[in-house]
Protein backbone atom coordinates (compact mmCIF):
# COMPACT_ATOMS: atom_id res chain seq x y z
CA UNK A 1 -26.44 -0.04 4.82
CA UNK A 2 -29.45 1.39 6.62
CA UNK A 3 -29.83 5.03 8.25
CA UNK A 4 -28.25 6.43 11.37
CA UNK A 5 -31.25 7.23 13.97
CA UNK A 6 -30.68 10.65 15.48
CA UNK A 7 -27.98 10.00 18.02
CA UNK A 8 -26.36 6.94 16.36
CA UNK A 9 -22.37 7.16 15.31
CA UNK A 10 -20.42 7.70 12.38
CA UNK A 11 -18.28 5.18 11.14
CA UNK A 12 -14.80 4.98 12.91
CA UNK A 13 -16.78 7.64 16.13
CA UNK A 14 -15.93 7.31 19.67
CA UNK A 15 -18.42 7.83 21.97
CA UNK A 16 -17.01 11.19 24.24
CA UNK A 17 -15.01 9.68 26.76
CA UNK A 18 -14.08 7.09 24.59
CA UNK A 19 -9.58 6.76 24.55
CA UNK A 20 -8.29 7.46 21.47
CA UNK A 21 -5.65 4.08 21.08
CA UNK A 22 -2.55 5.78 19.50
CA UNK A 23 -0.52 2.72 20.38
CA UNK A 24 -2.74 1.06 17.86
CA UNK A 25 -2.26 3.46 15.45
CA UNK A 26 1.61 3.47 16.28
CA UNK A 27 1.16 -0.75 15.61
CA UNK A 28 -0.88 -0.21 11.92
CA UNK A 29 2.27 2.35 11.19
CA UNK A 30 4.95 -0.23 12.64
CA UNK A 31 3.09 -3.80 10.53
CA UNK A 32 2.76 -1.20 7.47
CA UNK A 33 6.17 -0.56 7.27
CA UNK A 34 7.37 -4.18 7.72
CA UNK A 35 4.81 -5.52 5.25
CA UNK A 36 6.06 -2.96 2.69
CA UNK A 37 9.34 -3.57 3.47
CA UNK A 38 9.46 -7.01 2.69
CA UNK A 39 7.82 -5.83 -0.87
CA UNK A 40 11.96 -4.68 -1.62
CA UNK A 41 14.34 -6.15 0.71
CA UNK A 42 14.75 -9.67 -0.45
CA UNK A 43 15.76 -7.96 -3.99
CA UNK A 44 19.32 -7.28 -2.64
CA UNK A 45 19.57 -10.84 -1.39
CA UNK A 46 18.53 -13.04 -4.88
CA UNK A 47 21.99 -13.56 -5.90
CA UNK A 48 23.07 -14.89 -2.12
CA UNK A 49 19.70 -16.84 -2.36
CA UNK A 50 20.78 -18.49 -5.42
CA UNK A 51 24.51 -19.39 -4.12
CA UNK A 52 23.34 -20.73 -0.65
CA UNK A 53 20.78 -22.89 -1.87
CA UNK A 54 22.45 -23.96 -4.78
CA UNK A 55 19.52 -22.66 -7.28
CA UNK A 56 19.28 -20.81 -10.62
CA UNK A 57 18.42 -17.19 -10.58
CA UNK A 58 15.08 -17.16 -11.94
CA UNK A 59 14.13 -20.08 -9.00
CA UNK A 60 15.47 -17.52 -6.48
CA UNK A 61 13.33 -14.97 -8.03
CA UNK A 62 10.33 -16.51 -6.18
CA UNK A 63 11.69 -15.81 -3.20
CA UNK A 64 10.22 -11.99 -3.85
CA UNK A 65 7.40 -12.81 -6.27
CA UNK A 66 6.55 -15.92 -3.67
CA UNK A 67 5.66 -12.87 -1.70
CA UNK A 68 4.42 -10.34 -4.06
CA UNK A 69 1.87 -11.92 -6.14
CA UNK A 70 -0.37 -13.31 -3.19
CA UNK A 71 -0.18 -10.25 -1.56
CA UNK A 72 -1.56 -7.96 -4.34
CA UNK A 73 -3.91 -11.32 -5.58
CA UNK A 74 -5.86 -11.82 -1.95
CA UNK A 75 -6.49 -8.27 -1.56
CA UNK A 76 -10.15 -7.81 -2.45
CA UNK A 77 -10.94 -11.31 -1.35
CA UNK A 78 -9.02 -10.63 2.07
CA UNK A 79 -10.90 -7.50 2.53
CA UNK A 80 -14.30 -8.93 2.00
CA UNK A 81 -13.81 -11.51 4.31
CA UNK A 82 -12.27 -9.25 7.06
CA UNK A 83 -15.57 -7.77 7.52
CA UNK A 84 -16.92 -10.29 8.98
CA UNK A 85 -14.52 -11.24 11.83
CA UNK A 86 -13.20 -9.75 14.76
CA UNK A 87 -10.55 -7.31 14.75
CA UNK A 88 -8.05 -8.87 17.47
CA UNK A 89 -8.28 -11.90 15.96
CA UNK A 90 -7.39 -11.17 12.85
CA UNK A 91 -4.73 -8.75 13.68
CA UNK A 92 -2.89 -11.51 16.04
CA UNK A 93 -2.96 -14.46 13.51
CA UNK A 94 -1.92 -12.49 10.48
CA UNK A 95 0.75 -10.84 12.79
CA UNK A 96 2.05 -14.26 14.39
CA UNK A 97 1.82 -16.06 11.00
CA UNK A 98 3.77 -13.25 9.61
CA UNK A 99 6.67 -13.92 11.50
CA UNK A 100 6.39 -17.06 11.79
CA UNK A 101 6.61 -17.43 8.30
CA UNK A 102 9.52 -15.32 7.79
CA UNK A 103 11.47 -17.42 10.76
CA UNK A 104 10.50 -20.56 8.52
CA UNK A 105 12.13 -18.71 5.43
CA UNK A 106 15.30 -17.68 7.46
CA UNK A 107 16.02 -21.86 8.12
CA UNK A 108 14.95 -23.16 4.65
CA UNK A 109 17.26 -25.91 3.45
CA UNK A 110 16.48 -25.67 -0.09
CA UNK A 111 14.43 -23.57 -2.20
CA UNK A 112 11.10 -25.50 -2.26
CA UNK A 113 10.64 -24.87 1.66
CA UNK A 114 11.84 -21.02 0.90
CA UNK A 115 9.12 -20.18 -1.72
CA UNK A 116 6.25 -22.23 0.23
CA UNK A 117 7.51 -20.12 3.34
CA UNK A 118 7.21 -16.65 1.14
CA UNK A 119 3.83 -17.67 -0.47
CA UNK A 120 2.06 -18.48 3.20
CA UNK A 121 3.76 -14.43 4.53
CA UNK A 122 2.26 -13.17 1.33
CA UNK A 123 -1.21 -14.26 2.42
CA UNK A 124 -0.60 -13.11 5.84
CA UNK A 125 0.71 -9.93 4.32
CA UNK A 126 -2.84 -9.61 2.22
CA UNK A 127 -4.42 -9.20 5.58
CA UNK A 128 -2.00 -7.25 7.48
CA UNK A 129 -2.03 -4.73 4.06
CA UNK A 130 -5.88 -4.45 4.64
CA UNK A 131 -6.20 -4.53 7.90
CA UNK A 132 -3.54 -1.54 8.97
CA UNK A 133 -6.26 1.49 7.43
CA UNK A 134 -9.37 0.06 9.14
CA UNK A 135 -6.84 -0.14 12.31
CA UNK A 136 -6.07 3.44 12.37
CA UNK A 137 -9.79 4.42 11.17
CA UNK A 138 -11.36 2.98 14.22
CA UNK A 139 -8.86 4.44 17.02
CA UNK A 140 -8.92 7.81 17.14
CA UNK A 141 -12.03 10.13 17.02
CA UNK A 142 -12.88 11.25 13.55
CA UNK A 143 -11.29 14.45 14.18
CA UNK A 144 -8.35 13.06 14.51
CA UNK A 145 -8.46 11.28 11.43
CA UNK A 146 -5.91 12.50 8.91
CA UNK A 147 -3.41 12.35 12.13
CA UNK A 148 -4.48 8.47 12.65
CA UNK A 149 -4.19 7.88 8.36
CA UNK A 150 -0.79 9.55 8.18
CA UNK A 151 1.10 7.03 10.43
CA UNK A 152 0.55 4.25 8.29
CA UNK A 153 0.25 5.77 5.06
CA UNK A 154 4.11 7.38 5.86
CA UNK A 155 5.40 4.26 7.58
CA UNK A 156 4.09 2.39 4.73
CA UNK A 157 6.13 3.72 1.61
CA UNK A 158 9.44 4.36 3.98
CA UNK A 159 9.33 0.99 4.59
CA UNK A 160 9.46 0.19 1.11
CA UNK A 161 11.77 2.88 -0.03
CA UNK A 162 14.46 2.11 2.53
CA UNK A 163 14.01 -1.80 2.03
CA UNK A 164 17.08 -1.97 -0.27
CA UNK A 165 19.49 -0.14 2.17
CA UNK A 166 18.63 -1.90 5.18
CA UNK A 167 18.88 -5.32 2.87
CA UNK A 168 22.31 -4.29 2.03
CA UNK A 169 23.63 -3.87 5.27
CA UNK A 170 22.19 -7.20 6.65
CA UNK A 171 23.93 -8.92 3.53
CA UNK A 172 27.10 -7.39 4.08
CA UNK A 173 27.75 -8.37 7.72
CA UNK A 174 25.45 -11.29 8.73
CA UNK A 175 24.33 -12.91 5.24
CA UNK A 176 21.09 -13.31 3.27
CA UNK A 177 19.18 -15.37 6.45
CA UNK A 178 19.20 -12.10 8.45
CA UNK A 179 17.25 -10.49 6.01
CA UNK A 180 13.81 -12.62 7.13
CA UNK A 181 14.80 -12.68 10.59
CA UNK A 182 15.09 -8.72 10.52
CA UNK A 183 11.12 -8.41 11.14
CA UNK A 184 10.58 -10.89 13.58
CA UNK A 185 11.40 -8.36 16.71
CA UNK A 186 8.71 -6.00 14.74
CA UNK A 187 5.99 -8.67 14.67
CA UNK A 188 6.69 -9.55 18.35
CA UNK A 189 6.11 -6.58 19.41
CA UNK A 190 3.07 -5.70 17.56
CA UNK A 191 1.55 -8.79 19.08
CA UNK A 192 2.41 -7.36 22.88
CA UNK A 193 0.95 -4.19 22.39
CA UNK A 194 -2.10 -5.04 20.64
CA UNK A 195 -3.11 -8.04 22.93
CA UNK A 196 -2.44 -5.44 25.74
CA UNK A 197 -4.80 -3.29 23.72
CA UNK A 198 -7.38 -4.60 21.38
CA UNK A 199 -10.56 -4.86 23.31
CA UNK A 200 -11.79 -8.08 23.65
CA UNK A 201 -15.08 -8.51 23.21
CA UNK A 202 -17.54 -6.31 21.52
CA UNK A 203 -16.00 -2.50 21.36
CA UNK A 204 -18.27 0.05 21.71
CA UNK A 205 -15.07 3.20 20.84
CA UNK A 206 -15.74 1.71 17.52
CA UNK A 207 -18.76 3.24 16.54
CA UNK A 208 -20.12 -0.51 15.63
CA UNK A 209 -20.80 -3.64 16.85
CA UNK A 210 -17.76 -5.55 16.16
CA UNK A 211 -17.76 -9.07 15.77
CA UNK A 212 -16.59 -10.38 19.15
CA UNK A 213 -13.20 -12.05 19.07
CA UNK A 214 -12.41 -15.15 19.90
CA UNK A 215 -11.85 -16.72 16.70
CA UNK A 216 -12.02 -16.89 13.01
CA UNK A 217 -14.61 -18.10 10.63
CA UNK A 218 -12.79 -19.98 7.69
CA UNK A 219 -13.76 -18.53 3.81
CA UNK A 220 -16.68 -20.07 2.60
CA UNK A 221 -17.29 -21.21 -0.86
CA UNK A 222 -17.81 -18.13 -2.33
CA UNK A 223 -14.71 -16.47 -0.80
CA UNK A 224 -12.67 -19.35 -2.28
CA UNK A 225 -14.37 -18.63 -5.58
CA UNK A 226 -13.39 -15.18 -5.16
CA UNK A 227 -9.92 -16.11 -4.44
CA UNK A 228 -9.41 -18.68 -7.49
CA UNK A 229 -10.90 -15.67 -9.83
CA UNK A 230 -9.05 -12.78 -8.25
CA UNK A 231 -5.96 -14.17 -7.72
CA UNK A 232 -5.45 -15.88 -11.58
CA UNK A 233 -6.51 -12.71 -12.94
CA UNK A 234 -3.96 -10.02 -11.17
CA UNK A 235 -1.00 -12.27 -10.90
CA UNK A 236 -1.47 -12.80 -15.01
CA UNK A 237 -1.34 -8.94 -15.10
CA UNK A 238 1.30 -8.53 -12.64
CA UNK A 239 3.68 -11.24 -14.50
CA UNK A 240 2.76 -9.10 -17.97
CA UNK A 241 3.41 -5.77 -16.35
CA UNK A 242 6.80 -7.17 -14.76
CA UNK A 243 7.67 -9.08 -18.49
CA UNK A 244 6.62 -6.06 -20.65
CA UNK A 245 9.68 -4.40 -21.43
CA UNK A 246 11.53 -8.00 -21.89
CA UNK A 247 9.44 -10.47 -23.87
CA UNK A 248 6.60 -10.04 -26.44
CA UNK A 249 4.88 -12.86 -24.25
CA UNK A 250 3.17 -10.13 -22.11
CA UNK A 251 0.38 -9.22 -23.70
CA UNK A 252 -1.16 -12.88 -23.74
CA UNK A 253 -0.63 -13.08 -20.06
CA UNK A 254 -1.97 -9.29 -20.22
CA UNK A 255 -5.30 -10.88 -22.30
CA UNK A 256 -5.15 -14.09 -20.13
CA UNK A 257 -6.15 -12.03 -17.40
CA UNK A 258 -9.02 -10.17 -18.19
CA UNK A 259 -11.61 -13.50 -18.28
CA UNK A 260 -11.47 -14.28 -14.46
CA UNK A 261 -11.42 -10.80 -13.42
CA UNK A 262 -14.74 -9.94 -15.73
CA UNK A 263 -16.11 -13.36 -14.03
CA UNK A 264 -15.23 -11.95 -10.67
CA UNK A 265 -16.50 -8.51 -11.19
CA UNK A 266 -19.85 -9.89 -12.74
CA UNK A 267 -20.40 -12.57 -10.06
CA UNK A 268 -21.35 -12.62 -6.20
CA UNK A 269 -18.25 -11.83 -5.41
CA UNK A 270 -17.56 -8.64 -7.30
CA UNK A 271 -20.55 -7.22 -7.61
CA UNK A 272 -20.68 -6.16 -3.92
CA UNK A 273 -17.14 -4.19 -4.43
CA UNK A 274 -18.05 -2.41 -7.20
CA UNK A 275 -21.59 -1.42 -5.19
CA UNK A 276 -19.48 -0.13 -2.25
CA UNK A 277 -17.21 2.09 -4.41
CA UNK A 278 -20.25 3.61 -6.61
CA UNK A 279 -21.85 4.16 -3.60
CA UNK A 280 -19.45 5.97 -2.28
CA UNK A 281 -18.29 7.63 -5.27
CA UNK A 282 -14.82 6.72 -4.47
CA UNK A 283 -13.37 5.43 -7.76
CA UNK A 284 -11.65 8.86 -8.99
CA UNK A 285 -10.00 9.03 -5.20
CA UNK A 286 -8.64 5.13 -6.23
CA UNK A 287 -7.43 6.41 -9.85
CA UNK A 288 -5.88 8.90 -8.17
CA UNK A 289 -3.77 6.86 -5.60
CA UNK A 290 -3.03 4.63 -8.83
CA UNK A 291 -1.86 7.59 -10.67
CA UNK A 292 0.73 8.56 -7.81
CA UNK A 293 1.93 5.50 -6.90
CA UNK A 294 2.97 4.39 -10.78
CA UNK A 295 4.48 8.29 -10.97
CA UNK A 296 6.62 7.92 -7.74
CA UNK A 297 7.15 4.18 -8.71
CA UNK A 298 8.54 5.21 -12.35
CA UNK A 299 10.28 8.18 -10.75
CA UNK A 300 12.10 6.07 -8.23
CA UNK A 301 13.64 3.24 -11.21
CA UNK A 302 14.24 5.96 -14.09
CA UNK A 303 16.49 8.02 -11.03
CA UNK A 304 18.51 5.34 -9.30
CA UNK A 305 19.16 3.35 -12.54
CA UNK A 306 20.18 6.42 -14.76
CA UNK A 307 22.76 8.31 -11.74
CA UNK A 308 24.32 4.53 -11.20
CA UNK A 309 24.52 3.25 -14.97
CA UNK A 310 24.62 6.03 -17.39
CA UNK A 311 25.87 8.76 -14.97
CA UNK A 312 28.52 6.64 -13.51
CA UNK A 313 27.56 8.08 -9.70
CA UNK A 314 29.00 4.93 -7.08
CA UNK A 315 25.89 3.43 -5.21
CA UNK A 316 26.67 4.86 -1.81
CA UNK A 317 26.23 8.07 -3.36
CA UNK A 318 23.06 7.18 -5.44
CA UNK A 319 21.42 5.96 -2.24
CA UNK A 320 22.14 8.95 -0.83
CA UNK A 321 20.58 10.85 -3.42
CA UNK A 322 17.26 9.23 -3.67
CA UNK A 323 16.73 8.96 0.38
CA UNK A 324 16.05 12.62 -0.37
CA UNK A 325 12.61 11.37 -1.16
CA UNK A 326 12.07 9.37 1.96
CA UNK A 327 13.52 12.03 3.91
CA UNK A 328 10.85 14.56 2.67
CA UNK A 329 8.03 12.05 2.97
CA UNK A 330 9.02 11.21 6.87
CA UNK A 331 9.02 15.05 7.96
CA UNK A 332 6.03 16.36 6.04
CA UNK A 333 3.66 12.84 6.94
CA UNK A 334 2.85 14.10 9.96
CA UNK A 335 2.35 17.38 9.29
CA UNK A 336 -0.28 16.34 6.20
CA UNK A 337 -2.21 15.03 9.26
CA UNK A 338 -2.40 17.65 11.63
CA UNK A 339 -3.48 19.51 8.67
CA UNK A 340 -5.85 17.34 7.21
CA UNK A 341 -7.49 17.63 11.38
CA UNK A 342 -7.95 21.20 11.01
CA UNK A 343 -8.71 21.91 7.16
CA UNK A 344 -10.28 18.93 5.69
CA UNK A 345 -8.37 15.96 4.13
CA UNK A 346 -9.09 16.85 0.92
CA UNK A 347 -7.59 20.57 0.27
CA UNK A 348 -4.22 19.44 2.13
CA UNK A 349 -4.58 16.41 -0.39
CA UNK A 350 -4.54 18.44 -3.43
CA UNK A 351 -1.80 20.44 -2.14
CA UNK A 352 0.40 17.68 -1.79
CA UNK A 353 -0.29 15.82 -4.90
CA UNK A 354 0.78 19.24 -7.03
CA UNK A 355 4.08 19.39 -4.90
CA UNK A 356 4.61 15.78 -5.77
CA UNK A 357 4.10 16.80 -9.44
CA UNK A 358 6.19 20.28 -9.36
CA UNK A 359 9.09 17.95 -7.93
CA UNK A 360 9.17 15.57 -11.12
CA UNK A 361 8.37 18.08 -13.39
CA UNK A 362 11.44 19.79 -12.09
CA UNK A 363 13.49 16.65 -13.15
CA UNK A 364 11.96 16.49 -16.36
CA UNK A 365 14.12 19.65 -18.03
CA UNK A 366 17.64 17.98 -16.35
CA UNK A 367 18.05 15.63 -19.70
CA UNK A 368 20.87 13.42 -18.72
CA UNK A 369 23.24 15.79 -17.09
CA UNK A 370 22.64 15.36 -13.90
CA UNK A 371 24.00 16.00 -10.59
CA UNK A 372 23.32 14.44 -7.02
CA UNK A 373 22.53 17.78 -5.61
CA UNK A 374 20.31 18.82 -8.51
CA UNK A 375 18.42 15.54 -8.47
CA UNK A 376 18.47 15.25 -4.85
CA UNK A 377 16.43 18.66 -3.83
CA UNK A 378 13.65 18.03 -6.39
CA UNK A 379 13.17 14.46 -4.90
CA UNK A 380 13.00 16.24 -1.41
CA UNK A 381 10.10 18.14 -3.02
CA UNK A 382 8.17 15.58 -4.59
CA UNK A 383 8.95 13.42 -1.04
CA UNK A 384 7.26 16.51 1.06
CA UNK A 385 4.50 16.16 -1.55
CA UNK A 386 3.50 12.84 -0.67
CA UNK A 387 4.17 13.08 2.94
CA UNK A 388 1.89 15.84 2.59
CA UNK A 389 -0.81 13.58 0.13
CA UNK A 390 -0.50 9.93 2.32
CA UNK A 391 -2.29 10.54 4.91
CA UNK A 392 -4.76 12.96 3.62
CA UNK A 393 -6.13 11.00 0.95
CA UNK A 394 -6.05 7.77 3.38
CA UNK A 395 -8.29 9.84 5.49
CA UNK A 396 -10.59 10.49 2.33
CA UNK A 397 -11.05 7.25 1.46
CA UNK A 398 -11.57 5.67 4.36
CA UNK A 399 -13.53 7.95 5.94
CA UNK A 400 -16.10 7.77 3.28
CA UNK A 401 -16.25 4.14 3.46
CA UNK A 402 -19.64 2.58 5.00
CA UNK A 403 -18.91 0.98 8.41
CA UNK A 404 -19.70 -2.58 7.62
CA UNK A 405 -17.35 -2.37 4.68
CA UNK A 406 -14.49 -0.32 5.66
CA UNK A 407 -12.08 -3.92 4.77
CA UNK A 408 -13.16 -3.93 1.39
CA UNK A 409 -12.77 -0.11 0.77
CA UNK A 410 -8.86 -0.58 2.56
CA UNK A 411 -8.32 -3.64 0.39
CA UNK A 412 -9.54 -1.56 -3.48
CA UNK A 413 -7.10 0.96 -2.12
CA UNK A 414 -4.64 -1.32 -1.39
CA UNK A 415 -5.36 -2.63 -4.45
CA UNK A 416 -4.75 0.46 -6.58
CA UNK A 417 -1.80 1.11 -4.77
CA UNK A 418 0.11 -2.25 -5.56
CA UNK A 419 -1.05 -1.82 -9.23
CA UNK A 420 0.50 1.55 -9.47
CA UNK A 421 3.69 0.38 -8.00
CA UNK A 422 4.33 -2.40 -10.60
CA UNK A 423 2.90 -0.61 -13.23
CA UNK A 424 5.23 2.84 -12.55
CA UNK A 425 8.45 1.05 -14.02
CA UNK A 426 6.94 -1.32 -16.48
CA UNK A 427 6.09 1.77 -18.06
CA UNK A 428 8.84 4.04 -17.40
CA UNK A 429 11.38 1.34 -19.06
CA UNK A 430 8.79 1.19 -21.85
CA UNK A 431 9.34 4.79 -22.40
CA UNK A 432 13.02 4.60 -22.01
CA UNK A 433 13.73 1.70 -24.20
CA UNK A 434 11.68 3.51 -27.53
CA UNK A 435 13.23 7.15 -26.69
CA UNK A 436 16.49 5.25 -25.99
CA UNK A 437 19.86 7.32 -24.43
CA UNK A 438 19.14 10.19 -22.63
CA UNK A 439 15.89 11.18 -24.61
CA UNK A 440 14.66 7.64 -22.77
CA UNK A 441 15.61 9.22 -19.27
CA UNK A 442 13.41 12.13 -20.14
CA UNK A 443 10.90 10.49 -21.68
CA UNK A 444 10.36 7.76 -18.29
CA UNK A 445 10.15 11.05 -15.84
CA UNK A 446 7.91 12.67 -18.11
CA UNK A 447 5.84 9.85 -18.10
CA UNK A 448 6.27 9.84 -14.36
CA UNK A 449 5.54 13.91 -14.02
CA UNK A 450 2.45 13.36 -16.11
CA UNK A 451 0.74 9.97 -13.74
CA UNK A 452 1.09 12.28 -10.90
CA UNK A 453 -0.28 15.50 -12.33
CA UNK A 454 -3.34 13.56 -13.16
CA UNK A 455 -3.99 12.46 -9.77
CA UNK A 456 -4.05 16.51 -8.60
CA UNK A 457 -7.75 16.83 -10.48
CA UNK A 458 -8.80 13.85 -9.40
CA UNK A 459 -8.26 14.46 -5.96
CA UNK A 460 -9.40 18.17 -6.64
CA UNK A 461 -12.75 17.44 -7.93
CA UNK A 462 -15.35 16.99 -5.79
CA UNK A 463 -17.88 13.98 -6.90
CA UNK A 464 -21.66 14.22 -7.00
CA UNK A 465 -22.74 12.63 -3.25
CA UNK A 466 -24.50 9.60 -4.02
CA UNK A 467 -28.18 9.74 -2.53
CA UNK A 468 -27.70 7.23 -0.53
CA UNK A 469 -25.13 8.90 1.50
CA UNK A 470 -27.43 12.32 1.28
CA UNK A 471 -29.78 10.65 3.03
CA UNK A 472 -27.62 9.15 5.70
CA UNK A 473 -25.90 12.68 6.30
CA UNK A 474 -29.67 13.93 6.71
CA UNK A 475 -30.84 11.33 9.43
CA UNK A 476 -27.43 11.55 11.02
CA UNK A 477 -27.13 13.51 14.85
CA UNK A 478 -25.41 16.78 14.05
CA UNK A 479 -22.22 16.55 15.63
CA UNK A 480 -21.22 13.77 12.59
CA UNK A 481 -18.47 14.10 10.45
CA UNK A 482 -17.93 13.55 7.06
CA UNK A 483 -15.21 13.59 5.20
């Protein structure tokens, strides 16, 4: 990281004149949503899975966690790499192998070919998860930011959210096949309109130098290291999170998993990450996208499993009930944007978080009598919330991130995210299980109310400006922008 001369751009600037590419931003916001939704819609499928292929249900369980695990374990590694290699040719490959792989799942035989199918897509997914921030960072103007951030960062959760629903319909009337084959029309056309896009070439609307396209530089070493280290370590703490509230077995995996991680975080391969986020003093923004994510995450399981088991509510009507959320989080993304634009990401941050948090505190004093309607506005509330917060606190992040490592900043926050979201029920049925009946209900959205709340002074709070980044604001022309 060296100083801007007077004159030189921001990270993410256009030169004026330069286009601002809202088709790209529209494809970041149309790969986010199909990533994400292939995080839930396979869950509907499992038992179909296991009939068709003549398997046990715990081998058709790796049809999602074939997915899942690589996905959250490539992250940093992914991002690290991605900032060394052209844009368009990342974004094409992950994009083609996405689909490709997910057509290869669709016709497997038996279940060997299925999970090899869903491990490949969930290292494809690892880069289209890091790759969709940096996307919408670098095609707009930084003005335009929080507008940019809040088309994936909306897209994103609906996608995972509505995964269920749309699984269930594809079940019902064409069988569990259709539900790979739903995102192949998606990836094709996200390849159209970014090859009709993307620069080739070096791209000066950037703000940077990119790395011209035209192929892809294979990991070295040290990026497989990186890999080996990262990947053992979160997938033993994603397998203890997802066994905690069933076997005692969890906290070895839980212990297991600390040894690579310290050996990644102390090495070559760490230490760089860690520098970026100190340097930008961006780890309470990453606690606080933790903290939301395992709130709505817990939110979301103690809800649907409490109106459909305890309450006896049918599941048409449960769905129903908790697309309140989704409903509230499409309307108000947008709108988080525009205001982010004209305030400042961070105040219109804030202000969603607390909505988020005034919407499960509001279910916290329900107990277990519950109605749709009563459960259903307060979702709406917490929804608006984090329509409000996405794109915001995207905007935050990566606009603080240094230009030559905007992957690896996507790929912690990425990171953080994916931990939140499997840690969010782990917890919640934690809570439930020792409260038991409908103390346990109240004690999971409490502990749900409480994640979130913490994220509000987090995001609230502003951090100390590292000197670094004093003196880069100092040498910087004056029309720059920070966020």
């Amino acid at each position: 990281m060296t100083g801007h001369s007077p004159g030189s751009q921001q990270p993410g600037h256009i030169p004026v004149g330069g286009d601002d590419r809202w088709l790209l931003v529209a494809v970041a916001g149309l790969l986010s949503f199909v990533a994400m939704l292939d995080m839930n819609i396979v869950n509907v499928a499992l038992a179909d899975i296991a009939d068709g292929l003549h398997v046990s249900a715990a081998t058709a369980q790796w049809a999602v966690l074939g997915y899942q695990l690589p996905v959250v374990a490539l992250l940093l590694p992914v991002g690290r790499w991605l900032d060394g290699v052209g844009m368009r040719s990342a974004l094409l490959v992950a994009t083609a192998g996405f689909g490709l792989c997910s057509t290869l799942a669709a016709a497997a035989p038996w279940a060997a070919w299925l999970i090899a199918a869903r491990l490949a897509q969930g290292a494809f997914g690892a880069v289209l998860f890091v790759l969709m921030p940096v996307l919408a960072l670098r095609s707009v103007r930084p003005e335009l930011r929080g507008r940019a951030m809040s088309v994936p960062a909306t897209l994103g959760p609906l996608g995972a959210v509505t995964g269920p629903a749309v699984g269930g319909l594809l079940l019902d009337h064409l069988g569990w096949r259709a539900v790979f084959l739903v995102k192949i029309p998606f990836c094709l056309l996200a390849l159209v309109v970014a090859m009709g896009v993307l620069p080739l070439g070096r791209s000066r609307e950037w703000g940077r130098a990119m790395p011209r396209d035209g192929g892809l530089r294979l990991p070295d070493r040290r990026s497989a290291a990186d890999v080996l280290l990262v990947g053992s370590g979160v997938t033993a703490l994603l397998l203890a999170l997802t066994l905690a509230s069933g076997s005692p077995g969890w906290l070895v995996l839980a212990l297991a998993a600390v040894p690579p991680l310290w050996w990644w975080l102390r090495g070559p391969g760490g230490r760089p990450v860690v520098g970026v986020l100190r340097t930008t003093g961006l780890f309470r923004a990453h606690t606080a996208v933790l903290a939301l994510a395992a709130g709505f995450a817990a939110m979301h399981y103690v809800v649907a499993l409490h109106l459909q088991r305890d309450d006896g509510v049918s599941a048409t009507t449960t769905g129903l009930t908790v697309l309140a959320f989704p409903l509230g989080m499409g309307l108000a993304g947008p709108l988080g944007g525009r205001l982010a634009d004209r305030w400042g990401a961070r105040p219109v941050a804030v202000i969603g978080a607390a909505l988020t948090a005034a919407g499960l505190l509001l279910l916290v004093p329900l107990g277990g009598d519950w109605s749709p309607l009563d459960v259903a506005w307060r979702l709406a509330l917490a929804g608006v919330g984090m329509g409000l917060n996405g794109g915001p606190t995207q905007a935050l992040v990566m606009g603080a991130a240094p230009p030559d490592h905007a992957a690896t900043v996507g790929s912690s926050v990425q990171l953080a995210r994916s931990l939140g979201f499997t840690l969010g029920p782990a917890q919640a049925t934690a809570a439930w299980g020792l409260a038991g009946g409908d103390d346990g209900v109240t004690a999971g959205l409490t502990l749900a109310a409480v994640a979130v709340c913490v994220a509000v002074p987090l995001l609230a709070l502003h951090g100390r400006r590292p000197a670094l980044l004093q003196e880069k604001s100092t040498d910087a022309a004056p029309a720059a922008h920070h966020p």
